[in-house]
N, C-alpha and C. Protein backbone atom coordinates (compact mmCIF):
# COMPACT_ATOMS: atom_id res chain seq x y z
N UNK A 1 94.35 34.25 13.19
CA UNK A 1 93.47 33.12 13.44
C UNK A 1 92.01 33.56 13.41
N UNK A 2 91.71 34.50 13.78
CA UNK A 2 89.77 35.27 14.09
C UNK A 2 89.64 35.49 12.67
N UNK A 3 90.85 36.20 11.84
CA UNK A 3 90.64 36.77 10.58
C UNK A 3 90.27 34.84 10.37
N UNK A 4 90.66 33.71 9.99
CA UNK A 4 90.32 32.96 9.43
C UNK A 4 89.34 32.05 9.59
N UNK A 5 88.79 32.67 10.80
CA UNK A 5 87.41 31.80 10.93
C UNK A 5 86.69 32.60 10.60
N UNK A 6 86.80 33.93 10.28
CA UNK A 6 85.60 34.70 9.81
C UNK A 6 85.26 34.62 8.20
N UNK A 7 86.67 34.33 7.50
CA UNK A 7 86.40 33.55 6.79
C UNK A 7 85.94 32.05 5.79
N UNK A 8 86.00 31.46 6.74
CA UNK A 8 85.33 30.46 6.74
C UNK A 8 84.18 30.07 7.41
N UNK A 9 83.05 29.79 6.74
CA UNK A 9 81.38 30.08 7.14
C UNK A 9 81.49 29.18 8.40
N UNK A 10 82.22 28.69 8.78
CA UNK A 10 81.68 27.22 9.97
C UNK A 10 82.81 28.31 11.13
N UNK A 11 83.27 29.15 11.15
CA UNK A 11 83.93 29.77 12.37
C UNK A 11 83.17 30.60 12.37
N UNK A 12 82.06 31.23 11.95
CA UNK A 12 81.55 32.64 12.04
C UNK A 12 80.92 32.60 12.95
N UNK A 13 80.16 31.25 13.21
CA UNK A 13 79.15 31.23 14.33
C UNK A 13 79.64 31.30 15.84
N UNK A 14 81.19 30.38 15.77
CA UNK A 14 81.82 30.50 17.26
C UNK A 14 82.55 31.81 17.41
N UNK A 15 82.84 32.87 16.34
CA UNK A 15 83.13 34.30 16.70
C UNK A 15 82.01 35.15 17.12
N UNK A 16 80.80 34.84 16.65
CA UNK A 16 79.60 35.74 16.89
C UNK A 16 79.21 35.05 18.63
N UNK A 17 79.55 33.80 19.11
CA UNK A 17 79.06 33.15 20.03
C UNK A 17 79.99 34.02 21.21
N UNK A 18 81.10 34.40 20.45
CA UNK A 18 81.83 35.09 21.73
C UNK A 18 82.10 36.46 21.92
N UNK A 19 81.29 36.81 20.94
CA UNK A 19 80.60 37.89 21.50
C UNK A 19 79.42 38.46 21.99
N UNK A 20 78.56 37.49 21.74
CA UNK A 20 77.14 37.63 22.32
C UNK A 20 77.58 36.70 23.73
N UNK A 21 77.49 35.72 23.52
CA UNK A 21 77.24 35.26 25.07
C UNK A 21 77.96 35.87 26.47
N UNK A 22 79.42 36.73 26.20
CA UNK A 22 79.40 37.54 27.42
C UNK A 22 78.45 38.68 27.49
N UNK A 23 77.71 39.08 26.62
CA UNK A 23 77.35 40.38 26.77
C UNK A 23 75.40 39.83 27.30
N UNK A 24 75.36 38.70 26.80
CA UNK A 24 74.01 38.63 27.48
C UNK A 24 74.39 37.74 28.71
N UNK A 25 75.41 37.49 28.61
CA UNK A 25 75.58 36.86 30.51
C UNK A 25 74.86 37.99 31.73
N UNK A 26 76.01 39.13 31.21
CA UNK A 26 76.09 40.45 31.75
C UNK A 26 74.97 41.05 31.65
N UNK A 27 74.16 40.79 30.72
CA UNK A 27 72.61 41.56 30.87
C UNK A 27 71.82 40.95 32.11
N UNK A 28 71.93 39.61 32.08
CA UNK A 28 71.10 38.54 32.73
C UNK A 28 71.39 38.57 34.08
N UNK A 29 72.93 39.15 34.70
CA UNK A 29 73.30 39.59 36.14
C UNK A 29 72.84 40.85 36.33
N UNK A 30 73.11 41.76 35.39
CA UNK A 30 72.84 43.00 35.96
C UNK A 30 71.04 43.25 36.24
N UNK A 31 70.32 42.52 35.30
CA UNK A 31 68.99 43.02 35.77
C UNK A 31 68.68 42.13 37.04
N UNK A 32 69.08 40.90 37.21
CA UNK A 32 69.19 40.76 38.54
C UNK A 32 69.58 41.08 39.76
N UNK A 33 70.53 42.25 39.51
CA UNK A 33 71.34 42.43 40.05
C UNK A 33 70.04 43.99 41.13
N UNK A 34 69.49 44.84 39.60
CA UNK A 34 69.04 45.73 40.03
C UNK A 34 67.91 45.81 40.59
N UNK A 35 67.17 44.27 40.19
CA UNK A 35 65.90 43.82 41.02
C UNK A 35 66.10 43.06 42.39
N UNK A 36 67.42 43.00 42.91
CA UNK A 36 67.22 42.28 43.90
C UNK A 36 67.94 43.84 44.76
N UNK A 37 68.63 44.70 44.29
CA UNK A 37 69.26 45.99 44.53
C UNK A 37 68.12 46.89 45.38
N UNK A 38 67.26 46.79 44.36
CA UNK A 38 65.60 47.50 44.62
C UNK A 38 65.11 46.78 45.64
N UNK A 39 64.34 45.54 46.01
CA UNK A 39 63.78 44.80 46.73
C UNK A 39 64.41 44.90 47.83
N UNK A 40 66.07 44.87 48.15
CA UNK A 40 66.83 45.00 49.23
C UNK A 40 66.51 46.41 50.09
N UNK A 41 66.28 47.79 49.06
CA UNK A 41 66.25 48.89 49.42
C UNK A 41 64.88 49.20 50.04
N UNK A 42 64.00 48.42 49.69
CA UNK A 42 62.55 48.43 49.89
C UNK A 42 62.51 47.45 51.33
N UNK A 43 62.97 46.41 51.48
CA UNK A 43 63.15 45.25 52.89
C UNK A 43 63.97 46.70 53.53
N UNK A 44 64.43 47.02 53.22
CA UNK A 44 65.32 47.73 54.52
C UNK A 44 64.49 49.45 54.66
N UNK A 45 63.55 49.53 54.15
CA UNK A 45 62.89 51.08 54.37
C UNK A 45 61.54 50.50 55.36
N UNK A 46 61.40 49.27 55.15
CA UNK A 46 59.90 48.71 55.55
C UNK A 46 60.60 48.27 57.14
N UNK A 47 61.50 47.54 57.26
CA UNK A 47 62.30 47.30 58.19
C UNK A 47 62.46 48.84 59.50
N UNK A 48 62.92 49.46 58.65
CA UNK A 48 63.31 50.67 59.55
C UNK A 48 61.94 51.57 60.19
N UNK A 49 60.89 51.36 59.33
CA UNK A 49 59.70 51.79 59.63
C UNK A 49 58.80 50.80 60.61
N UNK A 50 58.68 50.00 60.44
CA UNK A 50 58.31 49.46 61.50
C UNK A 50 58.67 49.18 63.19
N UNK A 51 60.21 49.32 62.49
CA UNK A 51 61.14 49.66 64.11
C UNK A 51 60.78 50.99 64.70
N UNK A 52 61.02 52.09 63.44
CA UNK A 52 60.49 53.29 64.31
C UNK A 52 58.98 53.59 65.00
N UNK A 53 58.20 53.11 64.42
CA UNK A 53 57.00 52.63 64.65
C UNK A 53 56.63 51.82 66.42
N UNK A 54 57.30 50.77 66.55
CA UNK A 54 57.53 50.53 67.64
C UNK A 54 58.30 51.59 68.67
N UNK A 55 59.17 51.80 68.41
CA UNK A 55 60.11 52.50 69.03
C UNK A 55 58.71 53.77 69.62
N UNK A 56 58.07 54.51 68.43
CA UNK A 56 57.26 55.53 69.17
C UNK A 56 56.17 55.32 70.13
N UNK A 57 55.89 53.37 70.03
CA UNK A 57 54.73 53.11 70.95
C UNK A 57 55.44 53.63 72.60
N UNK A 58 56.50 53.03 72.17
CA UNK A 58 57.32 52.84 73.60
C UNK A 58 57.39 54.58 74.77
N UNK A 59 57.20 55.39 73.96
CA UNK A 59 57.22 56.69 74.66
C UNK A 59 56.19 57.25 75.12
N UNK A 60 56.47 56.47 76.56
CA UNK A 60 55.09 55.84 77.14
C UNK A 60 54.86 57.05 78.37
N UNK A 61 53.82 57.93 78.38
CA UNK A 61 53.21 59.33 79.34
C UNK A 61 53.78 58.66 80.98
N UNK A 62 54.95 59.29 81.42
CA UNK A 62 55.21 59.21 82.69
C UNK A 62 54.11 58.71 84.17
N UNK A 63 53.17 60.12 83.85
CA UNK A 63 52.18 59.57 84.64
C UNK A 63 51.06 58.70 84.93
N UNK A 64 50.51 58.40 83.56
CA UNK A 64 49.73 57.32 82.94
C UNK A 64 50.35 56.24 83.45
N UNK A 65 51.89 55.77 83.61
CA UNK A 65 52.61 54.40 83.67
C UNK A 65 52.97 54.64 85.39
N UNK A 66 53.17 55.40 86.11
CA UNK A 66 53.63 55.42 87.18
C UNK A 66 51.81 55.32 88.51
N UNK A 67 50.26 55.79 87.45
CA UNK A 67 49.20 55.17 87.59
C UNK A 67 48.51 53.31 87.12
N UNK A 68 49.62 53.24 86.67
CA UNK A 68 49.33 51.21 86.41
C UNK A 68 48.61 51.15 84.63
N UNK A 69 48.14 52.65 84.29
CA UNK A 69 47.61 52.61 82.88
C UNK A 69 48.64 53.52 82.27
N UNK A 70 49.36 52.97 81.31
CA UNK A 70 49.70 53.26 81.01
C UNK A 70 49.57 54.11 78.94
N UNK A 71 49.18 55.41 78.42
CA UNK A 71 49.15 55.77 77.20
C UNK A 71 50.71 56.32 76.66
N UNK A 72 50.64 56.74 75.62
CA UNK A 72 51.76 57.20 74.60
C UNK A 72 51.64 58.89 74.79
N UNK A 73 52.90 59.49 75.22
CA UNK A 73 53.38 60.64 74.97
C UNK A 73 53.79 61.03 73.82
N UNK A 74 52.74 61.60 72.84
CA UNK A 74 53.48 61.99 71.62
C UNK A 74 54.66 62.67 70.99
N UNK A 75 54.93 63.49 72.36
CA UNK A 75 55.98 64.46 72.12
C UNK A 75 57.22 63.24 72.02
N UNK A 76 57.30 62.40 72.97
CA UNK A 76 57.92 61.40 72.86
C UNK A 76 58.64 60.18 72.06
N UNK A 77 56.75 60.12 71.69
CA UNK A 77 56.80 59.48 70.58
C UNK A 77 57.49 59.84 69.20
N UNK A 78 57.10 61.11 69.27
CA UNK A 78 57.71 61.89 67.75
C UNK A 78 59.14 61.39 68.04
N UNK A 79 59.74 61.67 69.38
CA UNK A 79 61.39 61.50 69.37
C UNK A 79 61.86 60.31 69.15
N UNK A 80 61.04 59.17 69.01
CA UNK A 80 61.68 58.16 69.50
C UNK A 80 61.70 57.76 68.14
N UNK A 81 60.47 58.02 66.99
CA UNK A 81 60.42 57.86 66.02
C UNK A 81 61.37 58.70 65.23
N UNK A 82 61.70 59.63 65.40
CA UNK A 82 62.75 60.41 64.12
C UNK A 82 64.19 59.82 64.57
N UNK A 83 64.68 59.80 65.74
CA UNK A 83 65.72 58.62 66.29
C UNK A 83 65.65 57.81 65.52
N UNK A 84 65.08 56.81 65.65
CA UNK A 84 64.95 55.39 65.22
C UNK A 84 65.09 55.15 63.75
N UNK A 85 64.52 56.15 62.89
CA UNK A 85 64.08 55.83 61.62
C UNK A 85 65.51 56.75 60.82
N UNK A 86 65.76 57.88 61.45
CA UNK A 86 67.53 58.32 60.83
C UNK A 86 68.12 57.55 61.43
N UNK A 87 68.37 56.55 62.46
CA UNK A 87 69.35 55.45 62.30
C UNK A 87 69.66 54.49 61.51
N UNK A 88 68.12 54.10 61.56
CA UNK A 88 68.29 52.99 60.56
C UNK A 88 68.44 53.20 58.90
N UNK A 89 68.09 54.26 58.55
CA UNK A 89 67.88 54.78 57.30
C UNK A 89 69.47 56.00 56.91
N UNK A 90 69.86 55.77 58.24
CA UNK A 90 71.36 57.12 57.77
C UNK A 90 70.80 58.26 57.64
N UNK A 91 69.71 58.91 57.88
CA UNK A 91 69.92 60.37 57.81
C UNK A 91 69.86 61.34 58.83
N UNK A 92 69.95 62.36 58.66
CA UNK A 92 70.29 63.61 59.54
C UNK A 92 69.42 63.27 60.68
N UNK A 93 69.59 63.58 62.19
CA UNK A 93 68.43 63.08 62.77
C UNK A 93 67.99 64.39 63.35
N UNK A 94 67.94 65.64 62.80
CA UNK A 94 67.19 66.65 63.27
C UNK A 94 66.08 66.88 61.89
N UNK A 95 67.13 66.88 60.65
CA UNK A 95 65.69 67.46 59.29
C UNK A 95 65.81 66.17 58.50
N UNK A 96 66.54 64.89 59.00
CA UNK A 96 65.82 63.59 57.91
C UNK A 96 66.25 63.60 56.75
N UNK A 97 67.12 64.39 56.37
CA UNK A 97 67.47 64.50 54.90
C UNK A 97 68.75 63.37 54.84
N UNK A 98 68.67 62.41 53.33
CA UNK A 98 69.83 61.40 53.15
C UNK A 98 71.09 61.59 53.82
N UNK A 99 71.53 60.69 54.70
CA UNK A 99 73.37 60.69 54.30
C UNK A 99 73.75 60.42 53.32
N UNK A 100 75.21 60.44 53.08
CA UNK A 100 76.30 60.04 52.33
C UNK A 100 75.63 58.23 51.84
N UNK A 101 75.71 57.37 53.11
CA UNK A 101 75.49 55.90 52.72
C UNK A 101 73.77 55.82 52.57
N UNK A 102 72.79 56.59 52.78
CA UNK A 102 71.83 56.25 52.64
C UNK A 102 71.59 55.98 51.63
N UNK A 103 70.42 54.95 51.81
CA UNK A 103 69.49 54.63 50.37
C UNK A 103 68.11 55.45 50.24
N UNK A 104 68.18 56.16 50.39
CA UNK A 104 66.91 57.10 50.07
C UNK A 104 67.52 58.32 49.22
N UNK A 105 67.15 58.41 48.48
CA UNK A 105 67.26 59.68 47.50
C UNK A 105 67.15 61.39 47.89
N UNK A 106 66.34 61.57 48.76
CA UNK A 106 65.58 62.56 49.33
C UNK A 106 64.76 62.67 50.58
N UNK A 107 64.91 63.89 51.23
CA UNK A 107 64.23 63.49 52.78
C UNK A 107 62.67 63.01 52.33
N UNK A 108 62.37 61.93 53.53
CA UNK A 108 61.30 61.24 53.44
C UNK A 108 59.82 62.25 53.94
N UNK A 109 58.84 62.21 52.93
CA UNK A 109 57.69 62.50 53.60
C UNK A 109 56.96 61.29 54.97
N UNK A 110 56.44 61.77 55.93
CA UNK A 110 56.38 60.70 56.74
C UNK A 110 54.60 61.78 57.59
N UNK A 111 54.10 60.79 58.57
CA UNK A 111 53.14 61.11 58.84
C UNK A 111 53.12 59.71 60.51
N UNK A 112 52.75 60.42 61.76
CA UNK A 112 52.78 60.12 62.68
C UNK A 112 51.78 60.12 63.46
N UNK A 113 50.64 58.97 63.71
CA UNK A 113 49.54 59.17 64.24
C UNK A 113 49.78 58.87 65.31
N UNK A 114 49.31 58.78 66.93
CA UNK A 114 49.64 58.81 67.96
C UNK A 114 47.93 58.32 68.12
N UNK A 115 47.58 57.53 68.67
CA UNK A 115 46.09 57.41 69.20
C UNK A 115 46.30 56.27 70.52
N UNK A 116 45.69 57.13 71.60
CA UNK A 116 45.30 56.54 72.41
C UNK A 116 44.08 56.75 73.26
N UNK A 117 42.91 57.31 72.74
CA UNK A 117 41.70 57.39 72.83
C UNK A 117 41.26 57.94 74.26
N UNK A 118 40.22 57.78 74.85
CA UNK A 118 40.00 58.40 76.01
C UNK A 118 40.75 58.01 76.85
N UNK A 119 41.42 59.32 77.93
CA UNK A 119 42.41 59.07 78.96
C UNK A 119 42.17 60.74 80.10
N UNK A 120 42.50 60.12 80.90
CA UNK A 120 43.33 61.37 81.88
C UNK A 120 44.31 62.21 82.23
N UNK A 121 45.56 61.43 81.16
CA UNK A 121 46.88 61.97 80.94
C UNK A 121 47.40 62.23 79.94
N UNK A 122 46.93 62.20 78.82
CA UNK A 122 47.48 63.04 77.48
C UNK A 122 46.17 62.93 76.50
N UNK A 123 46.82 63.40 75.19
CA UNK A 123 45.92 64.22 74.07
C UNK A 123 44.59 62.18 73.61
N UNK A 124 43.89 62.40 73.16
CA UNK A 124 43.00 61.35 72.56
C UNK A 124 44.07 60.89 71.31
N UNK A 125 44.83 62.00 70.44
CA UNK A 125 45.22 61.90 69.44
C UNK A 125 46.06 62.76 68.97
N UNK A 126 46.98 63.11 68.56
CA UNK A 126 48.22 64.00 67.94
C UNK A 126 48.93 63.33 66.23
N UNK A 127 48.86 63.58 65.54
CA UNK A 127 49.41 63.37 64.20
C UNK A 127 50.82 64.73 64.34
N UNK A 128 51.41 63.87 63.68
CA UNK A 128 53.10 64.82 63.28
C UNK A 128 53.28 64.56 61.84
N UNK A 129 53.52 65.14 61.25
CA UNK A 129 54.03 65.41 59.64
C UNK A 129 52.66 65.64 58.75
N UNK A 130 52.98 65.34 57.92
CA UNK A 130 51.67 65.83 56.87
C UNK A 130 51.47 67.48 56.55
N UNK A 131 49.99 67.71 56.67
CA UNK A 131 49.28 68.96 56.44
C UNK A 131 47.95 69.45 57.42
N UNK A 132 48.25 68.57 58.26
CA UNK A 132 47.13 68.46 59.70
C UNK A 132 48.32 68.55 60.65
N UNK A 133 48.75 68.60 61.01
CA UNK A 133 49.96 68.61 62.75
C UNK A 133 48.65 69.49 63.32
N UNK A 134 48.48 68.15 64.51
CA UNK A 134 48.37 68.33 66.06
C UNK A 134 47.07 67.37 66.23
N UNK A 135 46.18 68.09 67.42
CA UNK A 135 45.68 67.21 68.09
C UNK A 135 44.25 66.67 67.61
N UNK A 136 44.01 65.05 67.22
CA UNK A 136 42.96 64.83 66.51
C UNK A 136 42.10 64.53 67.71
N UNK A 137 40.74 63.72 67.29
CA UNK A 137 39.68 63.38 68.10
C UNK A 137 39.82 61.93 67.94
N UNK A 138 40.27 61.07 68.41
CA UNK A 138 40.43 59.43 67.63
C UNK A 138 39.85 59.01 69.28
N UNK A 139 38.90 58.06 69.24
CA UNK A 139 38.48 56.88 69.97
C UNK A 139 38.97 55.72 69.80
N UNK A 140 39.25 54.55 70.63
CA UNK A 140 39.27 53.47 70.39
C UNK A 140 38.74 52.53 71.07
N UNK A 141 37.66 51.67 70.00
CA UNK A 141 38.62 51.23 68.63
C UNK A 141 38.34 52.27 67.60
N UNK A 142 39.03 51.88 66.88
CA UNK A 142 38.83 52.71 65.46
C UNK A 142 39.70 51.99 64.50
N UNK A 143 38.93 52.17 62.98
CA UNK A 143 39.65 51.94 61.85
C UNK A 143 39.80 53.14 61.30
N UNK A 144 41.55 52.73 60.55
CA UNK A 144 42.16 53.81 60.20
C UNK A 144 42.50 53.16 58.61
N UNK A 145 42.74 54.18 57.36
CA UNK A 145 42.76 53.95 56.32
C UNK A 145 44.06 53.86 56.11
N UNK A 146 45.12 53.77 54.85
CA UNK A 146 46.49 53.64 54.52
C UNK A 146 46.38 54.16 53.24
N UNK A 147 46.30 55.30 52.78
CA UNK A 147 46.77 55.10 51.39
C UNK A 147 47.70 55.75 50.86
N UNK A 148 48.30 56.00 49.31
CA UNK A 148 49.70 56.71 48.60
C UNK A 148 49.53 57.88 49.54
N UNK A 149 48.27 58.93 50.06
CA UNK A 149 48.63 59.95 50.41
C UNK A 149 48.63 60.36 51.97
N UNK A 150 48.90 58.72 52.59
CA UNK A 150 48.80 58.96 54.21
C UNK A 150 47.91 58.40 55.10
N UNK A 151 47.17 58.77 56.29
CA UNK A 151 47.16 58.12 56.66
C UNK A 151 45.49 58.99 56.95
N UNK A 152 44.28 58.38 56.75
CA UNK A 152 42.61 58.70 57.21
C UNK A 152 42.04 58.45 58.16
N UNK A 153 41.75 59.51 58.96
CA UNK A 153 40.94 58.96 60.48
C UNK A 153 39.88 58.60 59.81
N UNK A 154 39.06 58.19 58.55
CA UNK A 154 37.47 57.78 58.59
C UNK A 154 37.68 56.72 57.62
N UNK A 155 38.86 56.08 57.56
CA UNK A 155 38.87 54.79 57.42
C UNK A 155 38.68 54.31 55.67
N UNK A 156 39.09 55.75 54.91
CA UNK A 156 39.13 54.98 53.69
C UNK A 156 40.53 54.77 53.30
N UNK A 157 41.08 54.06 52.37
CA UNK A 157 41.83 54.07 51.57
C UNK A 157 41.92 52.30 51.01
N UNK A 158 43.61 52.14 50.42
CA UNK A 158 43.76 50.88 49.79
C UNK A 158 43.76 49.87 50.82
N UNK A 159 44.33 50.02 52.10
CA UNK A 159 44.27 49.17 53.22
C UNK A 159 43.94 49.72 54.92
N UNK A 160 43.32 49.39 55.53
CA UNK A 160 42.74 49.57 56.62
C UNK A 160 43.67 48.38 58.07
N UNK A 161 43.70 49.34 58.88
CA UNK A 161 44.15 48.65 60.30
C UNK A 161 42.80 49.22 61.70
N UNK A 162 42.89 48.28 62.25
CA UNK A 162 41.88 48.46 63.38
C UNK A 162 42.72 48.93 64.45
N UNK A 163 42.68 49.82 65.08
CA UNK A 163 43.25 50.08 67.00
C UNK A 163 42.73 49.55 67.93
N UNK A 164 42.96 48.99 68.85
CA UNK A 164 42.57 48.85 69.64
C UNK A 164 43.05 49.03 71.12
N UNK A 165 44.45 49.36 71.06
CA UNK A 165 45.54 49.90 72.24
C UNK A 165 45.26 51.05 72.00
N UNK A 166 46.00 51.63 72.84
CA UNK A 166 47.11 52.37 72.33
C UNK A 166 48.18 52.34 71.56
N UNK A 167 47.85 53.16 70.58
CA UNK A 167 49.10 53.07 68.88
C UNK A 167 50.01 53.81 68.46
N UNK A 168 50.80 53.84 67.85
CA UNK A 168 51.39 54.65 66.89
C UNK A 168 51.23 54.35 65.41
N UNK A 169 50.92 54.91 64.43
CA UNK A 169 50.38 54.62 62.98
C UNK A 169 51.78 55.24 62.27
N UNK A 170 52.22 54.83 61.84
CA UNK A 170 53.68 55.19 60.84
C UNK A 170 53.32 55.07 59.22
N UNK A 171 53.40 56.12 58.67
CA UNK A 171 53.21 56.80 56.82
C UNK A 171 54.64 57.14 56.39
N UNK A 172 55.45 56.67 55.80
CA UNK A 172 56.82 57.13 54.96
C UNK A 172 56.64 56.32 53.33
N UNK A 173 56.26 57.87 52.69
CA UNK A 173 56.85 57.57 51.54
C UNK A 173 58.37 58.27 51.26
N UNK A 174 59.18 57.58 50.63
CA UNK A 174 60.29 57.84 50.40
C UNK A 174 60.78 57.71 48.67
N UNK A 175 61.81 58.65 48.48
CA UNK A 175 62.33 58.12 47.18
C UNK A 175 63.13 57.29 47.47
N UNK A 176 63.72 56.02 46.67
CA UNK A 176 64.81 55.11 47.15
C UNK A 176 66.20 55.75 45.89
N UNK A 177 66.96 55.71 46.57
CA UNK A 177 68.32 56.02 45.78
C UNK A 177 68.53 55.35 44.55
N UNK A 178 68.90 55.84 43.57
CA UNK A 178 69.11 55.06 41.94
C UNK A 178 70.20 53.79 42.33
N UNK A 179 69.74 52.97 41.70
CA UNK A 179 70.99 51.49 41.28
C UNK A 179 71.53 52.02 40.21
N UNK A 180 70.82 51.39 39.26
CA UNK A 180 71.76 51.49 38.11
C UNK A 180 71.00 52.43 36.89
N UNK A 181 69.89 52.61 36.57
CA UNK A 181 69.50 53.90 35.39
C UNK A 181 69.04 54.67 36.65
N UNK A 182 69.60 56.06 35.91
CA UNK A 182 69.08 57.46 36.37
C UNK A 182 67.52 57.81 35.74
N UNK A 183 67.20 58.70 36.69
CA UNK A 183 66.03 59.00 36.91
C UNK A 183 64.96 58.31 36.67
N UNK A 184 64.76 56.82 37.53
CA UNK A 184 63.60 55.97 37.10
C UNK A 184 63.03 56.05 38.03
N UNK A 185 61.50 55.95 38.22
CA UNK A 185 60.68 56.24 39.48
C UNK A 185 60.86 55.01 40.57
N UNK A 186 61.35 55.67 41.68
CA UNK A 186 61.42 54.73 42.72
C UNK A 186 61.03 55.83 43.93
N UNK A 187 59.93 55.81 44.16
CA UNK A 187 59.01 56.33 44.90
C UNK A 187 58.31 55.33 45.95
N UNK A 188 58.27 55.05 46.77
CA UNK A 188 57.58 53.72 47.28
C UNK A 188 56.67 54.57 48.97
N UNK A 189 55.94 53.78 49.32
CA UNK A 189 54.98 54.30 50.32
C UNK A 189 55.39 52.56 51.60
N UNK A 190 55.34 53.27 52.58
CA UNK A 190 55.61 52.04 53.55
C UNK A 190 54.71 52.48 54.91
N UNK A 191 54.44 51.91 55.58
CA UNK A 191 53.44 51.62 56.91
C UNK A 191 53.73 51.17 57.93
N UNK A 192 53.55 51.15 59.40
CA UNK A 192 53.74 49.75 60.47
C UNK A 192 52.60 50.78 61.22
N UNK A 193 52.13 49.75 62.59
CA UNK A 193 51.64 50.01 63.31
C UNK A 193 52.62 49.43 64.86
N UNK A 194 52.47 50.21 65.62
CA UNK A 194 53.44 49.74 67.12
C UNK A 194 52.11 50.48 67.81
N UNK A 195 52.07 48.93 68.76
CA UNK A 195 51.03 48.57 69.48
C UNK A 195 51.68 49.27 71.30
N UNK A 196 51.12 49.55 71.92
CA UNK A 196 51.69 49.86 73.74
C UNK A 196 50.73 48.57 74.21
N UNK A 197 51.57 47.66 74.87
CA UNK A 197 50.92 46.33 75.34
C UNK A 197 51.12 46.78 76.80
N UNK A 198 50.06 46.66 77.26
CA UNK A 198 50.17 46.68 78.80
C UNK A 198 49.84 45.31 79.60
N UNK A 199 50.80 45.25 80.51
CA UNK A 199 50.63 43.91 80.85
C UNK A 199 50.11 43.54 82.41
């Protein structure tokens, strides 16, 4: 029967129709498939960063809070943040490197500002990760910069946040795990700020 519509000019078109139209169905899901694959992986890295982000405001200097003012313990903070962010993200929670189910490709570069400006009970400022680790000079207020390579106490880059608490500043760039083509750049940079509200 196929042999005789291919011979005859008026079947050729409904044999060619059935073979193109599954195959561009299937094009038309799958790139949807890998742009909403991506976007999902990106909602859920921005997600987890901002939780950890909070999470490090919360690791709040014992004595500062048991005095009615309460600042951020960085040492704390660091913990509460590498917790938080290998939970949500699946990886190792001592060196950060992917699990099995993670969506990240590779352990995340990340960068941890800690500012809580003049005090009596801990540092003005402490950064964790990067190529600076330890204790900065940060006042507040202050504007702080955001850009691909982290995070600027003098306030340049592509986007800027103001302090005015006590903060935690969160920098993770990450690779995101392949969907569907190998080796395509999925490199992405993500941010939050977690505020210490005292009430």
């Amino acid at each position: 029967m196929l042999k005789e519509l291919i011979r005859d000019g008026r079947g050729f078109a409904t044999v060619l129709a059935m073979f193109i139209l599954p195959l561009m169905v299937i094009l038309m899901v799958s790139s949807v498939e890998v742009s909403r694959d991506k976007h999902g992986a990106d909602v859920d890295l921005q997600g987890a960063v901002e939780q950890a982000a909070y999470a490090a405001a919360n690791g709040v200097d014992n004595t500062s809070q048991a005095n009615g003012t309460p600042y951020i313990d960085p040492a704390k903070a660091h913990a509460y943040f590498k917790t938080y962010l290998a939970k949500n993200l699946m990886l190792d929670p001592v060196t950060l490197a992917p699990g099995e189910k993670s969506g990240l490709k590779s352990t995340p570069e990340y960068q941890l500002l800690v500012v809580n400006g003049d005090n009596p009970y801990t540092e003005k400022g402490y950064v964790y990760g990067g190529s600076s680790e330890g204790v900065v000079d940060v006042s507040i207020p202050v504007t702080l910069g955001i850009s691909a390579d982290g995070i600027d106490l003098s306030g340049a880059g592509e986007r800027q946040t103001t302090i005015k608490l006590p903060s935690c500043v969160v920098f993770v760039k990450a690779e995101l795990g392949e969907v569907v083509a190998k080796n395509a750049e999925r490199e992405t940079v993500r941010w939050a700020v977690g505020r210490l509200i005292r009430r």
